[in-house]
N, C-alpha and C. Protein backbone atom coordinates (compact mmCIF):
# COMPACT_ATOMS: atom_id res chain seq x y z
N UNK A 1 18.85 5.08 12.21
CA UNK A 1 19.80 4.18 11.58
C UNK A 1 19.99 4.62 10.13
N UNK A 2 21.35 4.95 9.92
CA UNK A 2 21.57 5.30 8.52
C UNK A 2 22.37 4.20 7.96
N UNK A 3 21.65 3.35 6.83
CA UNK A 3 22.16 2.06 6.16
C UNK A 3 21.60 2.17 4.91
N UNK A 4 22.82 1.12 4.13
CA UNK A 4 22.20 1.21 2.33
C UNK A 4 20.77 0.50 2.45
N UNK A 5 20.07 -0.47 3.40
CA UNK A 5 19.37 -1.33 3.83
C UNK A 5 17.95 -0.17 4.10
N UNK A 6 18.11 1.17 4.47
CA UNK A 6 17.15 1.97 4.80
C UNK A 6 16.63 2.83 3.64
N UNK A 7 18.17 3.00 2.99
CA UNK A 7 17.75 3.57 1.53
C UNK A 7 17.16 3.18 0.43
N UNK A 8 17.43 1.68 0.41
CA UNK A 8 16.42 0.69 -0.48
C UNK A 8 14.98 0.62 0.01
N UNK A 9 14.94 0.49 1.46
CA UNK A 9 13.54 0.34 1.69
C UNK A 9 12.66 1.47 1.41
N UNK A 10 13.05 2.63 1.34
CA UNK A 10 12.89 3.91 1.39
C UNK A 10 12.58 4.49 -0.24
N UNK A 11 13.46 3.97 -1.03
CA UNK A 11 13.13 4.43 -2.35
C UNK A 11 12.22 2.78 -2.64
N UNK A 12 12.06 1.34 -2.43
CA UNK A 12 10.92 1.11 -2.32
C UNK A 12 9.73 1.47 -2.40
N UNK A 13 9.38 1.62 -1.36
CA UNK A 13 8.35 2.06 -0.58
C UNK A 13 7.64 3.31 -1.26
N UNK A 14 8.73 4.11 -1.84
CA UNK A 14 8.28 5.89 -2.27
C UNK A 14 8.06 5.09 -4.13
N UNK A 15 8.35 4.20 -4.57
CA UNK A 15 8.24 3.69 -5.76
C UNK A 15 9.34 3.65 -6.96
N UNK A 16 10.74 2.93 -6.74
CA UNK A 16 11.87 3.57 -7.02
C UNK A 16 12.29 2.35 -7.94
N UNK A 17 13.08 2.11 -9.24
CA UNK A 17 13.71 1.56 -10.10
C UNK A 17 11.85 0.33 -10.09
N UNK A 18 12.03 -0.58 -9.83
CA UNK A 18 11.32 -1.77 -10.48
C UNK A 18 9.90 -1.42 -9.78
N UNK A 19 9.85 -0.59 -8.78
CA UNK A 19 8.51 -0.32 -8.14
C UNK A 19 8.01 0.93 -9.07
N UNK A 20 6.79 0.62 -8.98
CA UNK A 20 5.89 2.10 -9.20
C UNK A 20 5.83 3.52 -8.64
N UNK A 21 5.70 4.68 -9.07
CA UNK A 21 5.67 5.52 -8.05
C UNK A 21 4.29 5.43 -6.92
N UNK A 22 3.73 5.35 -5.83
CA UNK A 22 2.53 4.92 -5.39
C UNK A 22 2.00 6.32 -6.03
N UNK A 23 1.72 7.38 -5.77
CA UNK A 23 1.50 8.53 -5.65
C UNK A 23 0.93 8.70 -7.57
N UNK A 24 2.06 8.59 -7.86
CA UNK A 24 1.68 8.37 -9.54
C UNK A 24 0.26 7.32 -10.58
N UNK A 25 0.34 6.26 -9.72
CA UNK A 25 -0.39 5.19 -9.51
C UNK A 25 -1.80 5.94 -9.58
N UNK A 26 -1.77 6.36 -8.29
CA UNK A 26 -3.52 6.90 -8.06
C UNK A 26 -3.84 7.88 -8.66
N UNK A 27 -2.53 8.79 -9.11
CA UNK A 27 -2.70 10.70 -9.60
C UNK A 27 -4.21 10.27 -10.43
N UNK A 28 -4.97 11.69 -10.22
CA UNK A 28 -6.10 11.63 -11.07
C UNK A 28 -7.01 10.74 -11.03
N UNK A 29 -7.11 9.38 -10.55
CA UNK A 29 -8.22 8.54 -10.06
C UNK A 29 -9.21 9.30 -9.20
N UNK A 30 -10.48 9.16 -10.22
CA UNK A 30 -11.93 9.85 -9.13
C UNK A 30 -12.83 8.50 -8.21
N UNK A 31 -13.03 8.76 -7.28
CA UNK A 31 -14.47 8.00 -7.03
C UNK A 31 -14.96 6.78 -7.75
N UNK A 32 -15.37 7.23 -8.92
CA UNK A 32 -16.16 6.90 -10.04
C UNK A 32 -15.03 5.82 -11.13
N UNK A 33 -13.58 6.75 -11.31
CA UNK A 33 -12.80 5.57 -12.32
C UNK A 33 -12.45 4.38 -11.06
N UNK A 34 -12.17 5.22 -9.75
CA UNK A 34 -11.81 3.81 -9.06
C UNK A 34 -12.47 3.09 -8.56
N UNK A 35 -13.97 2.91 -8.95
CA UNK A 35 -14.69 1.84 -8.37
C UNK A 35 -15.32 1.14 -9.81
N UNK A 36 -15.32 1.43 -10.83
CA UNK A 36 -15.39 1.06 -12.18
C UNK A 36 -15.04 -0.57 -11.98
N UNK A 37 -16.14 -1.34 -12.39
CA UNK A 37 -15.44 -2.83 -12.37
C UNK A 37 -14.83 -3.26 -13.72
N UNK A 38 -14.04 -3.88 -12.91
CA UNK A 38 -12.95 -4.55 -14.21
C UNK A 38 -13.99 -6.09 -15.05
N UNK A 39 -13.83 -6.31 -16.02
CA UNK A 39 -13.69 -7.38 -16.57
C UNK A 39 -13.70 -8.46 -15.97
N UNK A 40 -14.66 -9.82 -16.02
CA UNK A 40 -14.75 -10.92 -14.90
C UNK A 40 -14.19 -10.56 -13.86
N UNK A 41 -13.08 -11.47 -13.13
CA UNK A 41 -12.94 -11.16 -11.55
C UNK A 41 -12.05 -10.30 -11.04
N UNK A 42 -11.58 -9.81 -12.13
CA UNK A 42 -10.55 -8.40 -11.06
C UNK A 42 -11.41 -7.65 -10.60
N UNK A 43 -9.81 -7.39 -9.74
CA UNK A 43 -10.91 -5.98 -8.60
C UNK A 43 -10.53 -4.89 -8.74
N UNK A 44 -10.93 -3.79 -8.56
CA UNK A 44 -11.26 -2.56 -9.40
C UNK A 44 -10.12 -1.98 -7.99
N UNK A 45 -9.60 -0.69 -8.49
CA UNK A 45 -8.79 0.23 -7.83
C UNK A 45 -9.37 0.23 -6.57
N UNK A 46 -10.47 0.56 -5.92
CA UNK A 46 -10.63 0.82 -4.94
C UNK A 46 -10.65 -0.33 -4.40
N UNK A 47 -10.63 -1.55 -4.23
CA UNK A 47 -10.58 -2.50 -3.49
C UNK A 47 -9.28 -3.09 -3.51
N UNK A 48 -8.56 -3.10 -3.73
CA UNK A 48 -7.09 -2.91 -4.86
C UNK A 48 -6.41 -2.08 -3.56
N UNK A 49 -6.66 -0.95 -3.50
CA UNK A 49 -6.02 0.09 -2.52
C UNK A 49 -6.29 -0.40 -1.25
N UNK A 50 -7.94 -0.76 -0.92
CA UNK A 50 -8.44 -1.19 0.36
C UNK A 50 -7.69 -2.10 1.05
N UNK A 51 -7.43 -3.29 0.08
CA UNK A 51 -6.36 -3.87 0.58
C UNK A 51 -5.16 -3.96 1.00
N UNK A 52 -4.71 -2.80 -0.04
CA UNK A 52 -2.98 -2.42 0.17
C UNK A 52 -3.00 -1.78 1.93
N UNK A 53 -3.99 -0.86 2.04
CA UNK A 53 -4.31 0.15 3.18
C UNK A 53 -4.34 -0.86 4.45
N UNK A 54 -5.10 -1.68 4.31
CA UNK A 54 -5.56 -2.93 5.45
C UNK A 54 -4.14 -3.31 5.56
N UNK A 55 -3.22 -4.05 4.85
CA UNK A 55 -2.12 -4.51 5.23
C UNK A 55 -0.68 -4.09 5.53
N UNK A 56 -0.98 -2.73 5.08
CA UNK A 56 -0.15 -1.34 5.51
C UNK A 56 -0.29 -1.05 7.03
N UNK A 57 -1.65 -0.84 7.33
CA UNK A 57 -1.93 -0.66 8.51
C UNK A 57 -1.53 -1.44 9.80
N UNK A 58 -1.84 -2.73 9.10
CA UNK A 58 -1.17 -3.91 10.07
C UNK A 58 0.52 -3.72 10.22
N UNK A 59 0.85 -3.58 8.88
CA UNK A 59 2.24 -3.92 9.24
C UNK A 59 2.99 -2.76 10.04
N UNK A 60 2.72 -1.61 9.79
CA UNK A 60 2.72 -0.21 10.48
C UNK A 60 2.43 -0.64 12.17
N UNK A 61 1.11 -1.27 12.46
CA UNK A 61 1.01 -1.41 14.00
C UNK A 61 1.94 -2.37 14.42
N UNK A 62 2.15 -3.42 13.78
CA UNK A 62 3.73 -4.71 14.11
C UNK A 62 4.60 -3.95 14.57
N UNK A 63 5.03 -2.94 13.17
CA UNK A 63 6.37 -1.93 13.24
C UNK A 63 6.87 -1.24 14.97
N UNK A 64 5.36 -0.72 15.08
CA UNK A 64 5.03 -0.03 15.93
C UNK A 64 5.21 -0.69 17.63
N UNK A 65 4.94 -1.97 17.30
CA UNK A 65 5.44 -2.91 18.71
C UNK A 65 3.65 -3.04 18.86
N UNK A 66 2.85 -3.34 18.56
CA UNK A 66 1.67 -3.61 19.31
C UNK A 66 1.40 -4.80 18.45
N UNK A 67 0.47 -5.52 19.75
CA UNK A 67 0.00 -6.99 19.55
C UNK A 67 -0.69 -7.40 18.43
N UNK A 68 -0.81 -7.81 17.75
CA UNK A 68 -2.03 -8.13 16.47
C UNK A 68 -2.24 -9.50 16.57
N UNK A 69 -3.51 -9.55 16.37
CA UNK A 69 -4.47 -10.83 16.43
C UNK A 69 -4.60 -11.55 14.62
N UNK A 70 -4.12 -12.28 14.46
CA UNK A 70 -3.88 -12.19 13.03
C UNK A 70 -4.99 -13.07 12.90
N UNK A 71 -6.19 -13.92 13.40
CA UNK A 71 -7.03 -14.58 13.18
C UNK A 71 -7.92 -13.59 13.09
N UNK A 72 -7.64 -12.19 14.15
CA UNK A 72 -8.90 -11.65 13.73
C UNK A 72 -9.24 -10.54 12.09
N UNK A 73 -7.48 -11.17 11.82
CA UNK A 73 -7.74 -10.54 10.30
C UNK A 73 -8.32 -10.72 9.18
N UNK A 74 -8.59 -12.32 9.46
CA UNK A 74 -9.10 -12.82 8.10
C UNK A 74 -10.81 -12.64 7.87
N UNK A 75 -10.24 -12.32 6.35
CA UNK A 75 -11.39 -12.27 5.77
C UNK A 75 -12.22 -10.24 5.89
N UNK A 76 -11.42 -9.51 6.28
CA UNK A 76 -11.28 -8.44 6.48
C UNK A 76 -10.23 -7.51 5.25
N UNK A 77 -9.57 -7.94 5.16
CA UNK A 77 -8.64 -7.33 3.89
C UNK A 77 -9.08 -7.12 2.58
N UNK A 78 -10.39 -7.23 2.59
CA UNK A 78 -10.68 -6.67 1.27
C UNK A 78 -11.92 -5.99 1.21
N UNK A 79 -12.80 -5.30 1.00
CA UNK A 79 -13.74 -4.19 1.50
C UNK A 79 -14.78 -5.16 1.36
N UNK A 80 -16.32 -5.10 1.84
CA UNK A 80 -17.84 -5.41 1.79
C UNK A 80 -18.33 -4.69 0.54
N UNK A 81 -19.65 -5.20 0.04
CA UNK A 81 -20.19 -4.65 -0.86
C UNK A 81 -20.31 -3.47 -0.06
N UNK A 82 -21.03 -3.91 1.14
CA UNK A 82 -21.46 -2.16 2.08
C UNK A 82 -20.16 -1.53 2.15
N UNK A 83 -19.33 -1.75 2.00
CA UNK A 83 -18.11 -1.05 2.25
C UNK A 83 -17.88 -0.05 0.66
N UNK A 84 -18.01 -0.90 -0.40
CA UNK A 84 -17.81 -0.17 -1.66
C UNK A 84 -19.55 0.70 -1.95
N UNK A 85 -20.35 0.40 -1.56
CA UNK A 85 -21.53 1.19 -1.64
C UNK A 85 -21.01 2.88 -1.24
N UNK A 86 -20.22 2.72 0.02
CA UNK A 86 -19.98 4.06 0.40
C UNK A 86 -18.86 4.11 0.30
N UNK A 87 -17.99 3.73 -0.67
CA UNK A 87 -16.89 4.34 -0.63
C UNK A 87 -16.40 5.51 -0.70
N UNK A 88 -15.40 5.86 0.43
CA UNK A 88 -14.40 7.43 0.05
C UNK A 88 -13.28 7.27 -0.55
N UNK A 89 -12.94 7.17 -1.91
CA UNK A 89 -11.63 7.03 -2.68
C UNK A 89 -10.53 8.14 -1.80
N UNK A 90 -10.63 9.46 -2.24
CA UNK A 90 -9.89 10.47 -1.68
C UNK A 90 -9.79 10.02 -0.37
N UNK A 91 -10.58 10.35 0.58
CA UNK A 91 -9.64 9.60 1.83
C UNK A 91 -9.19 8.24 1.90
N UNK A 92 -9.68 7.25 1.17
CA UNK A 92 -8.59 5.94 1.63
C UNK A 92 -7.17 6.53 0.54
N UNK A 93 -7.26 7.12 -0.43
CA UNK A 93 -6.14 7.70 -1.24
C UNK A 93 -4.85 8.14 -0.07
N UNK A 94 -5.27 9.30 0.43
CA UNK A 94 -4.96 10.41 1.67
C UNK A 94 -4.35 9.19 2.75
N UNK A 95 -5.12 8.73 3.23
CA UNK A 95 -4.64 7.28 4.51
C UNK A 95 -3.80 6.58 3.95
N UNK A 96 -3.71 5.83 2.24
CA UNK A 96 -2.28 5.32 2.03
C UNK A 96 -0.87 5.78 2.20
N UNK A 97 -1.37 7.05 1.14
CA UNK A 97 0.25 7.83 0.94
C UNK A 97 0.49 8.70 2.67
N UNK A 98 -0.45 8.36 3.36
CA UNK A 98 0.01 9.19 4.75
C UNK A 98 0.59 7.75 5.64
N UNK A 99 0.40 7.07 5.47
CA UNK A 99 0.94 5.52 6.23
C UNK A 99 2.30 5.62 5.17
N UNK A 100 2.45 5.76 3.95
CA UNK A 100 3.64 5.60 3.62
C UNK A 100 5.06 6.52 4.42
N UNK A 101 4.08 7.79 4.10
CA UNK A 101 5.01 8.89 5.37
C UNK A 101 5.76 8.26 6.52
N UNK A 102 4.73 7.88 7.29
CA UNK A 102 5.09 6.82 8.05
C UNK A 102 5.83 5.57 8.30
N UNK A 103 5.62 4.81 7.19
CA UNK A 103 6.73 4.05 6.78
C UNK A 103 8.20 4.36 6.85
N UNK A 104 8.31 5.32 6.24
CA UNK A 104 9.54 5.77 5.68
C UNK A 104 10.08 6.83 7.07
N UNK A 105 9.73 6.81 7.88
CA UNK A 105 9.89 7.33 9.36
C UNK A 105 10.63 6.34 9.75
N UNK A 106 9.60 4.98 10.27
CA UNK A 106 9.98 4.28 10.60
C UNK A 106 11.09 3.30 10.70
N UNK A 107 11.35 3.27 9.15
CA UNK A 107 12.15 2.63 8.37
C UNK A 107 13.63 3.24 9.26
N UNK A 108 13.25 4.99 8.77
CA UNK A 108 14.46 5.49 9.51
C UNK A 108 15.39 5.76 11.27
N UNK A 109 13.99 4.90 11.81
CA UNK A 109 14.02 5.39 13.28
C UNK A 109 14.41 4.12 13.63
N UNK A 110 13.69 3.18 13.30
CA UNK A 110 13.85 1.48 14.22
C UNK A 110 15.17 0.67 13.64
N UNK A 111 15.35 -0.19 14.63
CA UNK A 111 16.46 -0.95 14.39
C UNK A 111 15.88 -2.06 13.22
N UNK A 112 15.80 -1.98 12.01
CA UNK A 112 15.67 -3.14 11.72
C UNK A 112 16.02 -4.72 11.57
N UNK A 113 16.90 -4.68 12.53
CA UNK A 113 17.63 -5.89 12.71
C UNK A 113 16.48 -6.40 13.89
N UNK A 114 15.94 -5.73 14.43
CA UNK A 114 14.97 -6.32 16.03
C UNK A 114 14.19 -7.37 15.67
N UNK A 115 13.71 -8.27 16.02
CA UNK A 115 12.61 -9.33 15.98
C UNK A 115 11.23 -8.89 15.87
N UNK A 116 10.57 -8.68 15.50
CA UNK A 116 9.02 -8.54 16.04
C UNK A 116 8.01 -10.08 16.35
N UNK A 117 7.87 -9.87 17.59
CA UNK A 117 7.21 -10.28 18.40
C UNK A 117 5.89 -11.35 17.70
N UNK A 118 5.41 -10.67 17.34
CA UNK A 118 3.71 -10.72 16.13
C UNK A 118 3.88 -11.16 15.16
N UNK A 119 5.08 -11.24 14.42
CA UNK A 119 5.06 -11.41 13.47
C UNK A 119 6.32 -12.87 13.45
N UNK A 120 6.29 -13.58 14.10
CA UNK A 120 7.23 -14.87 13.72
C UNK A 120 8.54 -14.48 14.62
N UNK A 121 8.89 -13.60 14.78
CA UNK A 121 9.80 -12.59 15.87
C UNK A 121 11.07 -12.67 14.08
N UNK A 122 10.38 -12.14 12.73
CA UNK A 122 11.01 -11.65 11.61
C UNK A 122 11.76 -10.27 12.09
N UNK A 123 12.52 -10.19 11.35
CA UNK A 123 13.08 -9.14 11.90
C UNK A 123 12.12 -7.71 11.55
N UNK A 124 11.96 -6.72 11.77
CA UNK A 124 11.36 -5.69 11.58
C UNK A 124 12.11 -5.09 10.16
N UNK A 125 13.25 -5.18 9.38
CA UNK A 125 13.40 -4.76 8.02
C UNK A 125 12.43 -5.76 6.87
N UNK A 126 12.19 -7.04 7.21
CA UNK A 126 11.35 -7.55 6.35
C UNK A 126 10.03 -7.26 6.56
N UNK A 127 9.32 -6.62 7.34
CA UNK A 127 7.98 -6.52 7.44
C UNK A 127 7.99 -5.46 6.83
N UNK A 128 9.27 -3.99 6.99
CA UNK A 128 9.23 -3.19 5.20
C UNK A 128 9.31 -3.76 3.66
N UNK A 129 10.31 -4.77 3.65
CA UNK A 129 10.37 -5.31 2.67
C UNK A 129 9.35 -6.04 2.12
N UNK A 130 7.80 -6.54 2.97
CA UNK A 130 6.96 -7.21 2.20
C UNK A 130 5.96 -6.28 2.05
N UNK A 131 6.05 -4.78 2.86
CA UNK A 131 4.81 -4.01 2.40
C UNK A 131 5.47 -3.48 1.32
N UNK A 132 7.17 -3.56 0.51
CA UNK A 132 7.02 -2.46 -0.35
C UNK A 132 6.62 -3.31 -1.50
N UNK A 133 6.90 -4.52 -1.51
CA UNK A 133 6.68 -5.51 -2.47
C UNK A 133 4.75 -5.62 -2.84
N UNK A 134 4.47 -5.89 -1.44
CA UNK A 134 2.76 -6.36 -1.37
C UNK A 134 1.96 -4.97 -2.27
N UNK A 135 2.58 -3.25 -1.67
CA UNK A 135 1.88 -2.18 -2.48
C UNK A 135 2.42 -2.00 -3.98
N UNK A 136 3.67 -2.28 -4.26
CA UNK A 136 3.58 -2.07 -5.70
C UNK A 136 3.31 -3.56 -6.44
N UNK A 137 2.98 -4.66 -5.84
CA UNK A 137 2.43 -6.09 -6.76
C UNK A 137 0.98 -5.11 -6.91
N UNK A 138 0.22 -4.30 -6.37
CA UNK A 138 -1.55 -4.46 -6.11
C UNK A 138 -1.12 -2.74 -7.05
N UNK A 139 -0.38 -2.17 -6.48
CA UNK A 139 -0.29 -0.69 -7.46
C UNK A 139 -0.41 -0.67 -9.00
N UNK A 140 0.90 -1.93 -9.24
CA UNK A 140 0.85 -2.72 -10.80
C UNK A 140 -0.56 -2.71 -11.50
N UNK A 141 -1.33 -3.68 -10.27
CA UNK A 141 -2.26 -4.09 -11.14
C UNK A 141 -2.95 -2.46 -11.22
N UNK A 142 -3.33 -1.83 -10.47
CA UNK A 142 -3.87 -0.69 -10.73
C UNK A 142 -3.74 0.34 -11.97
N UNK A 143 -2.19 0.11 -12.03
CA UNK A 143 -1.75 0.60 -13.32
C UNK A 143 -1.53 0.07 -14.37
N UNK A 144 -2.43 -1.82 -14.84
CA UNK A 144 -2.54 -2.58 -15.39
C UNK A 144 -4.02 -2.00 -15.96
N UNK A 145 -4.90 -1.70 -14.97
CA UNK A 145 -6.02 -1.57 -15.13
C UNK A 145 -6.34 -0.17 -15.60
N UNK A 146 -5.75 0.80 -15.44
CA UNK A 146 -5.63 2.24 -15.94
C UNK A 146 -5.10 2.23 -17.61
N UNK A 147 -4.51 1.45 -17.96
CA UNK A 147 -4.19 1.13 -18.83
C UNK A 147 -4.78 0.98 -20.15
N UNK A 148 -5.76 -0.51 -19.77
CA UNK A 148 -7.04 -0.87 -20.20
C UNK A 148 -7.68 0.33 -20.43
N UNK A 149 -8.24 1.34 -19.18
CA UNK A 149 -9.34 2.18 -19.25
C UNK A 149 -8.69 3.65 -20.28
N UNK A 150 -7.31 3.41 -20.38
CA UNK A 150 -6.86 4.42 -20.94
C UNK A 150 -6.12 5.48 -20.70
N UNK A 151 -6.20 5.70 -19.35
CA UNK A 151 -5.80 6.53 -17.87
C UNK A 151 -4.75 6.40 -17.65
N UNK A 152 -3.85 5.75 -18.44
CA UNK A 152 -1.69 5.71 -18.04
C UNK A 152 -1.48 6.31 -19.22
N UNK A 153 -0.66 6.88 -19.33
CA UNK A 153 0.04 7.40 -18.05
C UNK A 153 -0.80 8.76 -17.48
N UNK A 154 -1.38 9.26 -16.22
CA UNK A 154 -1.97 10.31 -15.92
C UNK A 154 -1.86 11.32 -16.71
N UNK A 155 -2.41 12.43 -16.84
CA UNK A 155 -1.94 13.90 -17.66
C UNK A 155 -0.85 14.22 -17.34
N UNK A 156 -1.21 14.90 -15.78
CA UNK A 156 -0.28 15.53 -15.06
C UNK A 156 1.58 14.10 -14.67
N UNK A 157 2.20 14.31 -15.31
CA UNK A 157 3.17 13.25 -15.11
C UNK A 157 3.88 14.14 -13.69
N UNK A 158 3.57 14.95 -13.09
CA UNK A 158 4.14 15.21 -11.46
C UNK A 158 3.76 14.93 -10.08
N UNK A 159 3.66 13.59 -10.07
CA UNK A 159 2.46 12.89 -8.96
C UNK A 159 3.05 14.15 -7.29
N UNK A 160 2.49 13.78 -6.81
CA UNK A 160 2.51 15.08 -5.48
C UNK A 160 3.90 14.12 -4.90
């Protein structure tokens, strides 16, 4: 489907006029700056991403036509201490911007006018429209928090 409706979601999604670039966002984040805790209760980049990733994922399998149990989501969307003990930044990094790929496939392949099923039977263009919104509200803060630490704008200003 080629629509102005695919091209918005599309430069969305990739981080375009009021969004962030995602890619730019993380450039140069190690391990170590992204698990750095913030100040009382924010949450630090990597849990920040964990989440974006968790609800990417979901909305990607909706996209996709498969069933989701949305009770069995809760309380899952945001990592365990055991989860940040071992964290892999670089690969949950790698698994976002590769679900975005994806996204932006999708975006281009499906009817977004269709219902989805799982999701309220919404049409399938708004379940793009709330992941591009949901990753650059949580990207923001990331680049709220890079900020603080000093780290915005990256060196390299040519995110991949």
């Amino acid at each position: 489907m080629d629509s102005p409706l695919v091209e918005i979601l599309c430069e969305s999604l990739r981080g375009k006029h009021s969004h962030v670039n995602p890619a730019k966002a993380l450039q140069g984040l190690t391990h170590t700056t992204a698990t750095q805790q913030m100040e009382g209760d924010a949450f630090n980049a990597y849990e920040l991403l964990y989440h974006i990733v968790f609800w990417q994922d979901v909305t990607l399998s909706i996209a996709r036509g498969d069933n989701i149990d949305w009770k069995e989501m809760e309380g899952k969307d945001w990592p365990s201490y055991d989860e940040l003990e071992k964290a892999h930044w670089d690969a949950l990094r790698e698994r976002f911007l590769s679900g975005l790929k994806e996204a932006e496939k999708l975006v281009g392949a499906l009817d977004l006018r269709l219902p989805m099923p799982t999701w309220n039977n919404e049409p399938v263009a708004k379940a793009f429209a709330v992941l591009a919104t949901h990753n650059s509200y949580h990207l923001g803060q990331i680049v709220a928090a890079r900020r603080m630490w000093g780290l915005w704008p990256p060196l390299d200003s040519n995110p991949e």
